[in-house]
Protein backbone atom coordinates (compact mmCIF):
# COMPACT_ATOMS: atom_id res chain seq x y z
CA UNK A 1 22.17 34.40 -6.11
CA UNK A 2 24.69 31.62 -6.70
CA UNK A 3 26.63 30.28 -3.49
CA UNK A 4 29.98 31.07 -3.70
CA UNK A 5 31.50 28.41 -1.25
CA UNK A 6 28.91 25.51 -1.47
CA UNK A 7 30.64 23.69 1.49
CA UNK A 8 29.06 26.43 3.85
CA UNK A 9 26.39 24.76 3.31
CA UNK A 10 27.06 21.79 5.59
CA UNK A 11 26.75 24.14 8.69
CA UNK A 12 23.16 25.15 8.03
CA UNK A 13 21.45 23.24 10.78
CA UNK A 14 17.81 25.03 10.27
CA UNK A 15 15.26 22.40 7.96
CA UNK A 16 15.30 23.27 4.41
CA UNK A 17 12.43 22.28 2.08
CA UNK A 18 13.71 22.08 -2.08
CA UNK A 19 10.79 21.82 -4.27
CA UNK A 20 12.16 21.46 -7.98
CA UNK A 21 10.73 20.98 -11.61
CA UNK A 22 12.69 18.98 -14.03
CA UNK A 23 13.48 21.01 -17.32
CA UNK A 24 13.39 25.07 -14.92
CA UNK A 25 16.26 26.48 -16.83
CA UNK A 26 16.70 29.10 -14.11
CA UNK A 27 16.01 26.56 -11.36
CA UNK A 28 17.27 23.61 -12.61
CA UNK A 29 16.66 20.33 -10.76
CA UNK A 30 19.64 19.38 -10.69
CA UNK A 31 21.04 22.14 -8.63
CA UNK A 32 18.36 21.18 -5.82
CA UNK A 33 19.61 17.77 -5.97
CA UNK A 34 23.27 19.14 -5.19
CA UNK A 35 21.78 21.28 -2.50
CA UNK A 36 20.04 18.12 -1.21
CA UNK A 37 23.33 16.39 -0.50
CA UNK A 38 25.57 19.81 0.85
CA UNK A 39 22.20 20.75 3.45
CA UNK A 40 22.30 18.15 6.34
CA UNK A 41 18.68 18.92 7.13
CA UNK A 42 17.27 19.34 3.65
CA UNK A 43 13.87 17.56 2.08
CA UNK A 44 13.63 17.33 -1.76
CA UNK A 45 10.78 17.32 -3.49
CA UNK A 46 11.03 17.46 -7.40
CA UNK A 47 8.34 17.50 -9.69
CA UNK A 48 8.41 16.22 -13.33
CA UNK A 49 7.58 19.56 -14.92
CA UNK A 50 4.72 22.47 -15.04
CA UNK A 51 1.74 19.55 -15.28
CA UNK A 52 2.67 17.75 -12.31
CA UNK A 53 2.99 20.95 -10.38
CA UNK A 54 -0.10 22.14 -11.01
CA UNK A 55 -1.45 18.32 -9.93
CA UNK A 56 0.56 18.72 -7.19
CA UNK A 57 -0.48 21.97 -5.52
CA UNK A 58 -2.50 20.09 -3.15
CA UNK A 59 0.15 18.28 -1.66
CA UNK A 60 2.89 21.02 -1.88
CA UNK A 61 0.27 23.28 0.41
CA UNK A 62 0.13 20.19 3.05
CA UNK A 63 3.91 19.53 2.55
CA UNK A 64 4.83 23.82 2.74
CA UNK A 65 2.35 23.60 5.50
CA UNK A 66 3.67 20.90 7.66
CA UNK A 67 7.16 21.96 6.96
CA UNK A 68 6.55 25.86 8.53
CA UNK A 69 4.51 23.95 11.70
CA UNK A 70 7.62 21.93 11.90
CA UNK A 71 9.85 24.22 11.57
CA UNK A 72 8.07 27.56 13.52
């Protein structure tokens, strides 16, 4: 669901981890980008479509995986 008040966002203190893929219509990029800059602890990670996700799974499970170790 949509954030109504994106300016909330500057008091979330927990880590966030974006992981975006340029051209999601429903997820667009973009949008993780914004998040990015309202989330004072947030990592971005964008991909450049379907391809390089699937290349990237590796590293996403070592990223997701170091992030939740981090995090927990």
């Amino acid at each position: 669901w949509p954030v109504k008040d994106r300016s909330l966002l500057a008091h979330v203190t927990a880590p966030v981890l974006l992981i975006c893929i340029e051209g999601d219509h429903i997820h667009p990029a973009e949008l993780g980008r914004i998040y990015e800059g309202l989330l004072p602890n947030a990592e971005l990670i964008v991909l450049g479509g379907q391809d390089e996700l699937f290349a990237s799974i590796p590293m996403l499970v070592e990223r997701v995986s170091a992030f939740l170790a981090a995090s927990g």
